[in-house]
Structure formats: structure tokens, C-alpha cells
N, C-alpha and C. Protein backbone atom coordinates (compact mmCIF):
# COMPACT_ATOMS: atom_id res chain seq x y z
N UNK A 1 66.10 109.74 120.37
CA UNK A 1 64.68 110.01 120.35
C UNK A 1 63.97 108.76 119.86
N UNK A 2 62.78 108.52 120.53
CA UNK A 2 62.23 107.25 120.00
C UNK A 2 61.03 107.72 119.55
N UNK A 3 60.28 107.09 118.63
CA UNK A 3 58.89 107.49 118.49
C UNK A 3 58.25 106.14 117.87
N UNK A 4 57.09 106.09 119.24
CA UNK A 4 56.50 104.51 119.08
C UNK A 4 55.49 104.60 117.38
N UNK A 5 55.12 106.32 117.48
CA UNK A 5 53.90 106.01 116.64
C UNK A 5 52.26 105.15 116.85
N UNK A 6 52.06 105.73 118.41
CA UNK A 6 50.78 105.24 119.24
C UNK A 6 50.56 106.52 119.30
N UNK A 7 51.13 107.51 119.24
CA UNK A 7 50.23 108.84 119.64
C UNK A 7 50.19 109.76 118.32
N UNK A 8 49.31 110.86 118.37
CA UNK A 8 48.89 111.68 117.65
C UNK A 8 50.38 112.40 116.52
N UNK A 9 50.08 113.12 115.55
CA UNK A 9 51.52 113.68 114.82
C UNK A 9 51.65 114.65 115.57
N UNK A 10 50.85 115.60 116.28
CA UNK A 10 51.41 116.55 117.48
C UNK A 10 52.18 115.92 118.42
N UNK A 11 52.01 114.93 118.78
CA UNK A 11 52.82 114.64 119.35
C UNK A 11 54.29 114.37 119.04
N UNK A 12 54.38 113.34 118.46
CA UNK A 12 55.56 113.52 117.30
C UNK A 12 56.27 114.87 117.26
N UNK A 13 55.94 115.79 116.69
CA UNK A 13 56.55 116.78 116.74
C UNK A 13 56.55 117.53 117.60
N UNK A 14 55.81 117.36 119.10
CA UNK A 14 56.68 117.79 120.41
C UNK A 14 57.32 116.85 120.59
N UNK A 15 57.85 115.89 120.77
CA UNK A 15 59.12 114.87 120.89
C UNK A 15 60.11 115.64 120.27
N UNK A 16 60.07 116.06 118.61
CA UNK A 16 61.24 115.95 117.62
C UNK A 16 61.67 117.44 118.00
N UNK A 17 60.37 118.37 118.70
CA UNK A 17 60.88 119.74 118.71
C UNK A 17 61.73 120.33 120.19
N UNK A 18 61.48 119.03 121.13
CA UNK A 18 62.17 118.86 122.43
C UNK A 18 63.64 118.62 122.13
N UNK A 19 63.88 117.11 121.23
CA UNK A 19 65.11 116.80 121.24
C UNK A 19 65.94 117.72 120.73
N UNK A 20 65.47 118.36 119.20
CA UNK A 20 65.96 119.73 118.36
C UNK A 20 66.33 120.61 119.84
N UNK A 21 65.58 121.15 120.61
CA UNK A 21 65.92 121.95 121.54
C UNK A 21 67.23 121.79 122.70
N UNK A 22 67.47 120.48 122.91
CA UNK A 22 68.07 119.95 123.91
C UNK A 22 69.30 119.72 122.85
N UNK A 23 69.51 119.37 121.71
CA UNK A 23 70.62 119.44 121.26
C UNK A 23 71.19 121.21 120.82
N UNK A 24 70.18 122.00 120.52
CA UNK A 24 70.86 123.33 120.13
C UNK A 24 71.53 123.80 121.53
N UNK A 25 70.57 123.29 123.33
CA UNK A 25 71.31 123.68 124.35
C UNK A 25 72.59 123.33 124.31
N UNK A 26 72.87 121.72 124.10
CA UNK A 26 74.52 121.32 123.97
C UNK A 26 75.57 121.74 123.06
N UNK A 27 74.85 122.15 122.37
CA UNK A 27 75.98 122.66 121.24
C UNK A 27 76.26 123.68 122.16
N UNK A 28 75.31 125.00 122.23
CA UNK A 28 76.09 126.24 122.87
C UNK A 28 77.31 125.58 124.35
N UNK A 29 76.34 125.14 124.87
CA UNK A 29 76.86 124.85 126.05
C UNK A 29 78.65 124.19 125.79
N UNK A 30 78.93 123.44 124.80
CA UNK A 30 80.06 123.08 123.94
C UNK A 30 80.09 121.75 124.15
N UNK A 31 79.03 121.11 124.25
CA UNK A 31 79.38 119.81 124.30
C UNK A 31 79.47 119.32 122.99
N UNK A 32 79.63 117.65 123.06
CA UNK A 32 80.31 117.01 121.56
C UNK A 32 79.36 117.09 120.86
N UNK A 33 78.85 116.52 119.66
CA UNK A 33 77.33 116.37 118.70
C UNK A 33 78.09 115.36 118.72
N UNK A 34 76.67 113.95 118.94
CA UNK A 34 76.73 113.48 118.38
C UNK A 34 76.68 113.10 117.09
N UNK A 35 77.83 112.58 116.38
CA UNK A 35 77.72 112.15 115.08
C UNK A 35 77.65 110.54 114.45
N UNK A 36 77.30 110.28 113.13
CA UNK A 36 77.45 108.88 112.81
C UNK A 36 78.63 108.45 112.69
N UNK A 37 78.63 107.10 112.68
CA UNK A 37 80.11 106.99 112.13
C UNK A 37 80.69 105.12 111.11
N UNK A 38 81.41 105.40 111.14
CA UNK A 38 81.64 104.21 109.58
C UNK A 38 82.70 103.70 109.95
N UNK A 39 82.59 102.13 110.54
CA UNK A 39 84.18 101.37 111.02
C UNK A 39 84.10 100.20 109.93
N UNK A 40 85.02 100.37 109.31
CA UNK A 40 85.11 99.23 107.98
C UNK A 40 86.11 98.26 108.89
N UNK A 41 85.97 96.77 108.58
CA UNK A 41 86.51 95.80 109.64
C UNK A 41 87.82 95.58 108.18
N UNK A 42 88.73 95.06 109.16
CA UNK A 42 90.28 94.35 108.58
C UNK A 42 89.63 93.58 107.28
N UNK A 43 89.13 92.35 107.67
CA UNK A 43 88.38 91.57 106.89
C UNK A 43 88.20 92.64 105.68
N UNK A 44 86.80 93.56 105.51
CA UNK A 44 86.38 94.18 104.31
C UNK A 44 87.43 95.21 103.77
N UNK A 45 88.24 95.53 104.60
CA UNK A 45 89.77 96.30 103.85
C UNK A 45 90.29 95.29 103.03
N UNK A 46 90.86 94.05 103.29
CA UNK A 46 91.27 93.24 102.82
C UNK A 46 90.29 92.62 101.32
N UNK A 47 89.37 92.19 101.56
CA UNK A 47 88.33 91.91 100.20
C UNK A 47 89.06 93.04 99.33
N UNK A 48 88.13 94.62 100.07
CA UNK A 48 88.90 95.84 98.97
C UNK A 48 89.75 95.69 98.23
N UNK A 49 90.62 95.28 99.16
CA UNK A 49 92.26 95.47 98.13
C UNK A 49 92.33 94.07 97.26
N UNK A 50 92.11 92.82 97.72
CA UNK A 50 91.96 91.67 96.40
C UNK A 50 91.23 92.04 95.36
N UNK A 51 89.91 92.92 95.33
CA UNK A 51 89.02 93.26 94.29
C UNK A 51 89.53 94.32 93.36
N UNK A 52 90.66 94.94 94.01
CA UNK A 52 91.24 96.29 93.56
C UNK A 52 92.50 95.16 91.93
N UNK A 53 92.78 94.22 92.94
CA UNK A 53 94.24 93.71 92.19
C UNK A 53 93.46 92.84 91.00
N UNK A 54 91.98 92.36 91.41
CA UNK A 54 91.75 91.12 90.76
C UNK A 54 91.24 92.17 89.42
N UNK A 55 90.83 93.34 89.45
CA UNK A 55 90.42 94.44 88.57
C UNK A 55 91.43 94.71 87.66
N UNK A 56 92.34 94.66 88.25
CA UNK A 56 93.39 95.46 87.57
C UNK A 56 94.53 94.04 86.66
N UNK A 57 94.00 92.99 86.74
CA UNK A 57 94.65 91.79 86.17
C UNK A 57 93.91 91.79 84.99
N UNK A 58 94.89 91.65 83.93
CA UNK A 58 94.22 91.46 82.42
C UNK A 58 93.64 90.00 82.11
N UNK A 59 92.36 90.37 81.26
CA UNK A 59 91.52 89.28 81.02
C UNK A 59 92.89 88.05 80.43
N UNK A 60 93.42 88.45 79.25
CA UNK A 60 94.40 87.42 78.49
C UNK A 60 95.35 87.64 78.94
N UNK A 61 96.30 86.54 79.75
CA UNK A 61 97.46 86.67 79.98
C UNK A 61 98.16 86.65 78.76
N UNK A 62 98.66 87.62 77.43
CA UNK A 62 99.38 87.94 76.34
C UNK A 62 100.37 87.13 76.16
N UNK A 63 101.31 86.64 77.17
CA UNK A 63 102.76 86.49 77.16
C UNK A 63 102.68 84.56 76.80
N UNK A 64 101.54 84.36 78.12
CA UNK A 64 101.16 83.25 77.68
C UNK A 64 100.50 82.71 77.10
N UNK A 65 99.68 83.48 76.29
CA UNK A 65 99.19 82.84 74.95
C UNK A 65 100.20 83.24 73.73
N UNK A 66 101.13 83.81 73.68
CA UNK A 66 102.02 83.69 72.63
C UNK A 66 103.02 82.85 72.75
N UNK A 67 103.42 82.07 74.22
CA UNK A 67 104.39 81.21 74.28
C UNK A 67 104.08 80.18 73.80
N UNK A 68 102.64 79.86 74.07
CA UNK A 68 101.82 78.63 73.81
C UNK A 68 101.16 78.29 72.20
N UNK A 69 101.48 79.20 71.79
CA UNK A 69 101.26 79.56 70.17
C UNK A 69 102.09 79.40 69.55
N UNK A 70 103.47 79.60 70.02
CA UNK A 70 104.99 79.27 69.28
C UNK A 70 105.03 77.66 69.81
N UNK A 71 104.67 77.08 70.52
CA UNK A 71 105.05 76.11 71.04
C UNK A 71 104.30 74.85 69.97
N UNK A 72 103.13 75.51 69.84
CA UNK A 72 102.24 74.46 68.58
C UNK A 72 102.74 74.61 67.99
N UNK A 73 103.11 75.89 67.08
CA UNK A 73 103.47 76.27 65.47
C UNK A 73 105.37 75.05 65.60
N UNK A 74 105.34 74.76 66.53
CA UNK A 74 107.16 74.41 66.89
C UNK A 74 106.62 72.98 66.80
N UNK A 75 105.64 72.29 67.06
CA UNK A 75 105.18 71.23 67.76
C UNK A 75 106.21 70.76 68.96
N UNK A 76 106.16 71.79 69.79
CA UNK A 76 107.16 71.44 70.97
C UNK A 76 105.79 71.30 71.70
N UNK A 77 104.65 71.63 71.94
CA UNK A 77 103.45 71.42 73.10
C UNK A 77 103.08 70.18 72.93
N UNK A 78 103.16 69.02 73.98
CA UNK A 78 102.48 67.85 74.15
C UNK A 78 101.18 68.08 75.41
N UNK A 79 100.17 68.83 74.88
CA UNK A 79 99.30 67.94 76.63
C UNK A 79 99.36 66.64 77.16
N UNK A 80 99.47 66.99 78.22
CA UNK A 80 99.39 65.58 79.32
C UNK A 80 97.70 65.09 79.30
N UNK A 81 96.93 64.49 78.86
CA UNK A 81 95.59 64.39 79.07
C UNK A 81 94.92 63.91 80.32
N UNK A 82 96.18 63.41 81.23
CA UNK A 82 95.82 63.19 83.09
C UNK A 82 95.95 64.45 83.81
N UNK A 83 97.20 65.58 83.51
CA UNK A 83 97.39 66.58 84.06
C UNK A 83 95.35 67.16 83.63
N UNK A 84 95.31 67.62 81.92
CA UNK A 84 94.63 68.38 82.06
C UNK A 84 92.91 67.60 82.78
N UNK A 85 92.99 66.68 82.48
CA UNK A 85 91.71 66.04 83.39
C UNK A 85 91.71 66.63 85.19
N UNK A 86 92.78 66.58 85.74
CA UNK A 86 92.98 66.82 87.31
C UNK A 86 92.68 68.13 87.47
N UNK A 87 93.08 68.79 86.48
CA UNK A 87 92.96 70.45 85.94
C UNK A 87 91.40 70.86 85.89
N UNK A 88 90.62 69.65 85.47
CA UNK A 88 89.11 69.78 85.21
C UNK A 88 88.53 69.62 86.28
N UNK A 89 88.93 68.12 86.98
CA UNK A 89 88.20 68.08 88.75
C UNK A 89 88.21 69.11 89.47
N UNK A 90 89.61 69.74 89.17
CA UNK A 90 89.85 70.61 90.58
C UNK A 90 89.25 71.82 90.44
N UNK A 91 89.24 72.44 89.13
CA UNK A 91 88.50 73.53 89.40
C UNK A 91 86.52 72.96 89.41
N UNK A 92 86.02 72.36 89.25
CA UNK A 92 84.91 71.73 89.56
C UNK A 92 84.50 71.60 91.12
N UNK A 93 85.59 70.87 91.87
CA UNK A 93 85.33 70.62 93.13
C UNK A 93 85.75 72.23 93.88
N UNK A 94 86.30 72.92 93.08
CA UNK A 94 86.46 74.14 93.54
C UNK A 94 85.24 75.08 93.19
N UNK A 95 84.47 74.86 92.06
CA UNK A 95 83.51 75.22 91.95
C UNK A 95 82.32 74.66 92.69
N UNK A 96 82.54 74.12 93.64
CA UNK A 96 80.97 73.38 94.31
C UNK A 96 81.24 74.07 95.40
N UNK A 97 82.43 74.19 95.86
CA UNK A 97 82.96 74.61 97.77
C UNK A 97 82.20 76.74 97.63
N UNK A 98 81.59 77.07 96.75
CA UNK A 98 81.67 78.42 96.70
C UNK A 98 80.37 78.64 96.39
């Protein structure tokens, strides 16, 4: 049903009270109703489920902040200060691409 909204609200509602009519004929008659419908693409399934896992990942990885805590208290941890610099670009240049 279209309704330009150039003519009167009687009108309008002989349009809306035609189509109402012509669909109660199809129903009896047994044809299909049209209905709406909802196609979620591969793509947005996929997002879903990363958002589902990225939810469900704990803020503090526990295991590794206690390895890394014995490792000072040990003075076994040396940072590399080139590793962690490359560590800084990359998430930077990873932060510009987004």
C-alpha cells in the first residue's frame, strides 16, 4: 500500500480499508500473509560471536600478573627497552588504522 499524502485523510483510509479487505480475502482464500522478515549476514554472525568471546575474557590476565610479580620479587625480569618501544609503535600505528 502506498500513500503519497496529496489527498484528503478519507482518503487514506479508503486505501488502508481496501488493502485490510483484500488481505482478510487472502487469508480465507489460504493464501500466504505476507510477513517481515530478519536475514542476519555471515559477516554480523561472526562480529556476534567475537563480541560474545571478547565479553567473556577477563579484564586481568591473573596468571600473568602473578608470574610477572614472582619474576621481580626473583629479579629474574629484565625488560628489553627496544622490544617494549616496538610494543609502543605498534599498538599506536594500530591505533590510527581504526
Amino acid at each position: 500500500m502506498k500513500i503519497d499524502g496529496t489527498g484528503s485523510g478519507a482518503d487514506v483510509i479508503r486505501v488502508y480499508k481496501a488493502q485490510e479487505k483484500k488481505d482478510h480475502v487472502a487469508v480465507k482464500q489460504g493464501a500466504e500473509c505476507k510477513t517481515d522478515t530478519l536475514e542476519i549476514s555471515s559477516e554480523a554472525k561472526k562480529m556476534q560471536c567475537y563480541r560474545n568471546l571478547l565479553r567473556n575474557l577477563p579484564e586481568v590476565r591473573e596468571e600473568l600478573v602473578a608470574s610477572l610479580q614472582e619474576r621481580i620479587r626473583d629479579g629474574a625480569y629484565r625488560p628489553e627497552g627496544k622490544r617494549i618501544a616496538a610494543g609502543i609503535l605498534e599498538e599506536r600505528r594500530l591505533d590510527r588504522r581504526i
